[in-house]
C-alpha atoms as a PDB file:
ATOM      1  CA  UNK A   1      10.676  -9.075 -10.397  1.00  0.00           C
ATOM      2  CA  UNK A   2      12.437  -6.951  -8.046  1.00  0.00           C
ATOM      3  CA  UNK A   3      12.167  -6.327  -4.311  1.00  0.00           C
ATOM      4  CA  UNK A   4      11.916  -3.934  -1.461  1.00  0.00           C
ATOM      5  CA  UNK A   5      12.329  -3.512   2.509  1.00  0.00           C
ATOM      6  CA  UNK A   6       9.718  -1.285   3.416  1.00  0.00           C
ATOM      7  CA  UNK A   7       9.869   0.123   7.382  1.00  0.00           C
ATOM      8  CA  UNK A   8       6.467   0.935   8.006  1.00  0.00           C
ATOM      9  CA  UNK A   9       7.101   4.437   8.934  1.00  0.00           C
ATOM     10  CA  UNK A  10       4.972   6.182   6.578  1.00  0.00           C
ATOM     11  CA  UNK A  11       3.759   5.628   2.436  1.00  0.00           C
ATOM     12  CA  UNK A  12       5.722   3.856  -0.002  1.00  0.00           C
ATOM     13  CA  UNK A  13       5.921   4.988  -3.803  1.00  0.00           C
ATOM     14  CA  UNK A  14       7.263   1.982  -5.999  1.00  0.00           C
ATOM     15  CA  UNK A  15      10.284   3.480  -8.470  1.00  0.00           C
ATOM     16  CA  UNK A  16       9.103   1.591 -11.632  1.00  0.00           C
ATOM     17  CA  UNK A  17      12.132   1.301 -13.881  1.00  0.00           C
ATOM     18  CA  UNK A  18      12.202   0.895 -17.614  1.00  0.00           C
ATOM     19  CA  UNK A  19      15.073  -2.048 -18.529  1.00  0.00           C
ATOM     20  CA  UNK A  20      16.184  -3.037 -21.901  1.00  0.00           C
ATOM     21  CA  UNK A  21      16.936  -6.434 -21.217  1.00  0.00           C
ATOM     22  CA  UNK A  22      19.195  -6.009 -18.203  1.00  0.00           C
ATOM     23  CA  UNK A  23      20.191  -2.223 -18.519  1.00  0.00           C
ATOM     24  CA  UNK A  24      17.913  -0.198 -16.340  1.00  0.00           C
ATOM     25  CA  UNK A  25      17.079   2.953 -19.362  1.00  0.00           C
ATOM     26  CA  UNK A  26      15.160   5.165 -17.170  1.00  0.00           C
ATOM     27  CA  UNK A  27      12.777   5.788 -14.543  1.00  0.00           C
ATOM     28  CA  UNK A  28       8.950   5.417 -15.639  1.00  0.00           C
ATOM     29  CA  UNK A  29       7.401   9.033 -14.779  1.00  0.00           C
ATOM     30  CA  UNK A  30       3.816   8.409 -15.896  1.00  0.00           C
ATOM     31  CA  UNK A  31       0.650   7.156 -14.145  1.00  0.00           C
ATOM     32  CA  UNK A  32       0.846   3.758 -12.974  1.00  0.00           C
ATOM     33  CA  UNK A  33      -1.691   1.536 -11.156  1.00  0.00           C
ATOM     34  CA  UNK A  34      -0.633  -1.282  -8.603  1.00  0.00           C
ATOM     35  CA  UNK A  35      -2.327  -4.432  -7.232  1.00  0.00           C
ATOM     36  CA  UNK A  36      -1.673  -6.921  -4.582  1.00  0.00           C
ATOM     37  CA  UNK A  37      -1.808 -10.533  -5.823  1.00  0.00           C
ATOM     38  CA  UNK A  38      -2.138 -12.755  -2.774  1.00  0.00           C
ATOM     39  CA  UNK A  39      -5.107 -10.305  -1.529  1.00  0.00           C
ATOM     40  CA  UNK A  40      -3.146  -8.563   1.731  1.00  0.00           C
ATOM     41  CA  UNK A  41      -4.895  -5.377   2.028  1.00  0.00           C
ATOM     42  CA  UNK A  42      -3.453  -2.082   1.410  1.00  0.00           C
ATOM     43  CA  UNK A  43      -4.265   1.880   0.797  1.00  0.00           C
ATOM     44  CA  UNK A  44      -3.169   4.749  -0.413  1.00  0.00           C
ATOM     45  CA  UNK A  45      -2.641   8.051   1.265  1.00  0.00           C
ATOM     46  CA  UNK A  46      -4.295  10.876  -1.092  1.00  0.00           C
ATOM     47  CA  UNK A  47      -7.984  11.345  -1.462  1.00  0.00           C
ATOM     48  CA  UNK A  48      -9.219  12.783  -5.124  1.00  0.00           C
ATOM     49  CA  UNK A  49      -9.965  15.991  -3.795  1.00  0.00           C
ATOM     50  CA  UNK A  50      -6.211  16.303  -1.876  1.00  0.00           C
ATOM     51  CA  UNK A  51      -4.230  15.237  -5.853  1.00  0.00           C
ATOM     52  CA  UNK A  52      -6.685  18.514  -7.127  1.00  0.00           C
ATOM     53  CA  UNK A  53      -8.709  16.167  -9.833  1.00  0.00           C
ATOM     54  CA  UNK A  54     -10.426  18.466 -12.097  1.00  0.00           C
ATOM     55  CA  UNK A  55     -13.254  15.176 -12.918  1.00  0.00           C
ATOM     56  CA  UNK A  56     -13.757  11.793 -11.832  1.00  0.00           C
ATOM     57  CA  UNK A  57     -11.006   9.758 -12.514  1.00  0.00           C
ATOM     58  CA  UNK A  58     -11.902   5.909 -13.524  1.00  0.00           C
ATOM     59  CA  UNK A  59     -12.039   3.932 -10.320  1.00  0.00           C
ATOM     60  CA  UNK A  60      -9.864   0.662 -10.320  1.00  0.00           C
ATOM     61  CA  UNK A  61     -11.673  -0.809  -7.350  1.00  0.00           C
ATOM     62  CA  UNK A  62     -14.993  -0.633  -9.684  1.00  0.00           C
ATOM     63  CA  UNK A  63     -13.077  -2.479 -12.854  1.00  0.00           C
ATOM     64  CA  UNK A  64     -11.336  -4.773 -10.520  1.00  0.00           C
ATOM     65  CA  UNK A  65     -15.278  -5.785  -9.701  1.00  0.00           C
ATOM     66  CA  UNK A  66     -16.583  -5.831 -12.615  1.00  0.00           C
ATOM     67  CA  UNK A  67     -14.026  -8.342 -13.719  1.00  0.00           C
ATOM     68  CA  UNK A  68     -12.485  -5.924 -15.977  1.00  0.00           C
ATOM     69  CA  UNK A  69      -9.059  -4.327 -15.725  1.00  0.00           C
ATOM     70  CA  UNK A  70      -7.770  -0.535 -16.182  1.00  0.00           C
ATOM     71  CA  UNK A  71      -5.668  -0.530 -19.186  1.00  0.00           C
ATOM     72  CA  UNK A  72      -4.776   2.222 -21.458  1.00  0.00           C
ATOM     73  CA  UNK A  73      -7.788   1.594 -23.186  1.00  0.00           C
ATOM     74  CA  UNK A  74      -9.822   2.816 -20.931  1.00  0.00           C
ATOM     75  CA  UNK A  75      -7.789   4.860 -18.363  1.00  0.00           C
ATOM     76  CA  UNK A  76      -8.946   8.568 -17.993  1.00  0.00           C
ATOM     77  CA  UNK A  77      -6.785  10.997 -16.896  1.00  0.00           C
ATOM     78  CA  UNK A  78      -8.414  12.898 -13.800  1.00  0.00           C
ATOM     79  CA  UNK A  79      -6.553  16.309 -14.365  1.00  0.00           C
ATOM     80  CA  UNK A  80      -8.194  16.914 -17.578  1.00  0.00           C
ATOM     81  CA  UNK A  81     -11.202  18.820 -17.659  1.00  0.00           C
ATOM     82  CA  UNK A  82     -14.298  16.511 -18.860  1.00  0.00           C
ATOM     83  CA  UNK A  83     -17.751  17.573 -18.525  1.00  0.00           C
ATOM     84  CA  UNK A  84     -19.235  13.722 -18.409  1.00  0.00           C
ATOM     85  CA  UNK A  85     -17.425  13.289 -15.362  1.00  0.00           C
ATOM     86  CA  UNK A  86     -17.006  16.797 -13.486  1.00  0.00           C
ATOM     87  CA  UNK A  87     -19.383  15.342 -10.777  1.00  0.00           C
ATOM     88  CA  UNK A  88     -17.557  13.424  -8.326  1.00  0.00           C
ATOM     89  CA  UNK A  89     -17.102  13.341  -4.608  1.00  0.00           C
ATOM     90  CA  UNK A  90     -13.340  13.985  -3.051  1.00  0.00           C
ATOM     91  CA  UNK A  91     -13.249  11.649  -0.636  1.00  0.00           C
ATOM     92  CA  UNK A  92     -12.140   8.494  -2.117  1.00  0.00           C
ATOM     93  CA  UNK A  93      -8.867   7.047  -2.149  1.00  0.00           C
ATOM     94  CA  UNK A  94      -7.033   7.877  -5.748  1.00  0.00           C
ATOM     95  CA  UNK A  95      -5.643   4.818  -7.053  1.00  0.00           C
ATOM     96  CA  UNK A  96      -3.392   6.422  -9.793  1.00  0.00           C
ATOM     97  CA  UNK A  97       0.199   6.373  -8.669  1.00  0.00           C
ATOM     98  CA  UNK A  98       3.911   8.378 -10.391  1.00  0.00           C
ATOM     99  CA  UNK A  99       6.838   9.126  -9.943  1.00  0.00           C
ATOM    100  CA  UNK A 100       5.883  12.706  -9.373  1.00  0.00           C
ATOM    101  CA  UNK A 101       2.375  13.024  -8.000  1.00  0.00           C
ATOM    102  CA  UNK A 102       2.766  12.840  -3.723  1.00  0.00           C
ATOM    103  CA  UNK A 103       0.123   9.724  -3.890  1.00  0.00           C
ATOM    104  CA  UNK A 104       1.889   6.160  -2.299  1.00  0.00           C
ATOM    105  CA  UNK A 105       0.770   3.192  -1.019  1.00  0.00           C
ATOM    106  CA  UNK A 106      -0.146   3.415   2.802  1.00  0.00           C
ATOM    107  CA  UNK A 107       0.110  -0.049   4.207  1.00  0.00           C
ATOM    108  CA  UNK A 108      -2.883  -1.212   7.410  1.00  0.00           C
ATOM    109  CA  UNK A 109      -1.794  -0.823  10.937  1.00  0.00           C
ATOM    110  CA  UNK A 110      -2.577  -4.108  12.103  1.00  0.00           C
ATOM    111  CA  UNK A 111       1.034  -5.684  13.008  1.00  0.00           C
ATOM    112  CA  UNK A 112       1.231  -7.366  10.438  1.00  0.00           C
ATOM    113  CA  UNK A 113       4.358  -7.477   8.925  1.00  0.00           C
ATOM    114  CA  UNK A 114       5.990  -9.408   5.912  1.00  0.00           C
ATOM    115  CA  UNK A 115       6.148 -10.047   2.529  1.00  0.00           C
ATOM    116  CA  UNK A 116       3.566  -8.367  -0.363  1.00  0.00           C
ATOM    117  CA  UNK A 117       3.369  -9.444  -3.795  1.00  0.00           C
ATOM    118  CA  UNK A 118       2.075  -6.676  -6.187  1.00  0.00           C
ATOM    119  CA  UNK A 119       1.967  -6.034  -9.724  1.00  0.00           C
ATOM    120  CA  UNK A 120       2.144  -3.055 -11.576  1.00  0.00           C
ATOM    121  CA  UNK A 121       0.786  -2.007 -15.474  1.00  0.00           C
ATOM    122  CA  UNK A 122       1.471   1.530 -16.905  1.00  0.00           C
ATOM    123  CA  UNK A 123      -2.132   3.251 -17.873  1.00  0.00           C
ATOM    124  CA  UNK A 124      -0.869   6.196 -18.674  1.00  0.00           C
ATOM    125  CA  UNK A 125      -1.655   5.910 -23.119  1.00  0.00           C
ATOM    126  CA  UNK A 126       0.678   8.434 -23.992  1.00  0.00           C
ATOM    127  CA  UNK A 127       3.355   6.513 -23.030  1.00  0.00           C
ATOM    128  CA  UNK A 128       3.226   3.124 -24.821  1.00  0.00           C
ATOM    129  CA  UNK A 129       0.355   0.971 -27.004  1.00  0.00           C
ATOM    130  CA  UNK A 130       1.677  -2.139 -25.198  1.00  0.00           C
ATOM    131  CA  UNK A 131       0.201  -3.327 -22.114  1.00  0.00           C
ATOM    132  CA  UNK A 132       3.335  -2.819 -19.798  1.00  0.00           C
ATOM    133  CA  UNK A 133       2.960  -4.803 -16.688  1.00  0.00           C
ATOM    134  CA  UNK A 134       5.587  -5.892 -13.750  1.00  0.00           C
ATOM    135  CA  UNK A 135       6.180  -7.908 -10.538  1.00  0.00           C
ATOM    136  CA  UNK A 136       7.822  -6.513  -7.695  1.00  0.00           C
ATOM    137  CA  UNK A 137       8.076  -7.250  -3.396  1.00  0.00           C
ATOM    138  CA  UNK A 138       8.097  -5.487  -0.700  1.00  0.00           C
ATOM    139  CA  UNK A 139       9.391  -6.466   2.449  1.00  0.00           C
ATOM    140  CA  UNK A 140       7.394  -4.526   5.422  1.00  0.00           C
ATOM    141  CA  UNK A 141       8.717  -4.427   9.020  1.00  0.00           C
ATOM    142  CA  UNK A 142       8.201  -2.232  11.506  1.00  0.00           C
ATOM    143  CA  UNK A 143       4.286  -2.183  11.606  1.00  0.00           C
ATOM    144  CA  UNK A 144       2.946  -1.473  15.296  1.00  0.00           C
ATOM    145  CA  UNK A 145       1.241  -3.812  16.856  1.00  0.00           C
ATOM    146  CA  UNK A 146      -2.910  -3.820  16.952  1.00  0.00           C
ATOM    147  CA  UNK A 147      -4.062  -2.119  20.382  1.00  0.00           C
ATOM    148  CA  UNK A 148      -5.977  -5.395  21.878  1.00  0.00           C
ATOM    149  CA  UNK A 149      -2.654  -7.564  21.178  1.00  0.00           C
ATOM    150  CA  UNK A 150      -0.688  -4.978  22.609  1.00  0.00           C
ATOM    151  CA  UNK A 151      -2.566  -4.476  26.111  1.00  0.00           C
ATOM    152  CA  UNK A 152      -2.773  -8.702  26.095  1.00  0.00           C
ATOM    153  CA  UNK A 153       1.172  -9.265  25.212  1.00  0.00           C
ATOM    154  CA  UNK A 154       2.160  -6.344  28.272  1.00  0.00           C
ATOM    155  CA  UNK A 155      -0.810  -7.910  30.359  1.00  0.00           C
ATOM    156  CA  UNK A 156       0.312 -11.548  30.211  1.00  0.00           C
ATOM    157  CA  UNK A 157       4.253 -10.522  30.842  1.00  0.00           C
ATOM    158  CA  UNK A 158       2.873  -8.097  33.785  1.00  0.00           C
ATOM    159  CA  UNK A 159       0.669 -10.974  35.224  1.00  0.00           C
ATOM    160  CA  UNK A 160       3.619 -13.549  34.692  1.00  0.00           C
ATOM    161  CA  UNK A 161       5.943 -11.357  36.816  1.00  0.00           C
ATOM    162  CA  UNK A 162       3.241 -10.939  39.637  1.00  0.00           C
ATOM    163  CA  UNK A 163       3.119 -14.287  39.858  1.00  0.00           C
ATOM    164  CA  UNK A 164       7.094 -15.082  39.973  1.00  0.00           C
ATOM    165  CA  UNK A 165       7.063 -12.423  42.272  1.00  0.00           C
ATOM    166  CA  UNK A 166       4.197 -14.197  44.541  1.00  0.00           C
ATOM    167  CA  UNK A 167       6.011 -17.689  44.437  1.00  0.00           C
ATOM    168  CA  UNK A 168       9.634 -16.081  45.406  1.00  0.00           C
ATOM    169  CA  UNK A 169       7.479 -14.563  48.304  1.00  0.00           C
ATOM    170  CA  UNK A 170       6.169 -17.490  48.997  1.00  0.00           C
ATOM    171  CA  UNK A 171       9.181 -19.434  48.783  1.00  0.00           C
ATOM    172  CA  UNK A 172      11.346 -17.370  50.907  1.00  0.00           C
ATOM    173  CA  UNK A 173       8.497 -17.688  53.923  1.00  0.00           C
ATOM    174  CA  UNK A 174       8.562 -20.311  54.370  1.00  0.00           C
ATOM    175  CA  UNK A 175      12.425 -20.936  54.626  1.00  0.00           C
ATOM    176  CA  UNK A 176      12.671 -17.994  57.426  1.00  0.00           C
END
């Protein structure tokens, strides 16, 4: 397992490295798919119809339902013409992530920073008949705070001054 810091600035790709025991070989290029194991929520930050898919690519949210999982079995590339799926709306989030494609992982903006566990298996069947799967953190930081806790965290410290402020009055009156 390896691990990340993450500033929550904008979308984070994953560089998925191929090791031979302990020497690193290369950097995995191909179509990867990624999920989060303790259940945090995350995104991505490409719709279908902004990565150009030319038919419906399979949807991991559907197999992660249906109890299966997207393996190379049953992965379908998008970019490939294919007349059984050319039907397909562009507004969901693609799920299909590599090294080259400008898809990453958009993380929520609800102040919540910390620690996400995800794993990672290689779809891509071109690339290997094994099922290639990995473990890796990321550290976020950085996240801005939700609007409600921000307005009650600035409203408490501005009410707690007001009040100092009151007392000190209050004080100093009634010593002149």
């Amino acid at each position: 397992m390896s691990a990340s810091r993450f500033q929550q600035t904008g979308g984070y790709k994953p560089r998925i490295l191929l090791y031979d025991y302990d020497v690193s070989q290369y950097e995995v290029m191909v179509n990867y798919v990624i999920w989060e194991t303790d259940g945090y929520d995350f995104g991505y930050n490409a719709t279908i119809k902004e990565v150009k898919c030319n038919s419906k690519p399979v949807s991991w949210s559907k197999h992660n339902h249906d109890g299966e999982e997207l393996t190379p079995g049953n992965y379908r590339d998008c970019f490939e013409e294919n007349e059984e799926y050319s039907e397909f709306e562009g507004g969901e989030e693609y799920v299909i992530i590599n090294a080259t494609g400008a898809n990453a992982i958009q993380f929520p903006v609800d102040g919540r920073d910390g620690v996400y566990l995800f794993n990672v298996r290689i779809v891509d069947p071109s690339f290997s008949y094994c099922d290639l799967t990995a473990s890796f953190a990321v550290e976020v930081y950085g996240a801005p705070m939700e609007t409600s806790l921000l307005i009650t965290v600035i409203g408490g410290v501005s009410f707690f001054c007001c009040l100092l402020l009151l007392l000190s009055y209050i004080n100093f009156s009634k010593k002149n």
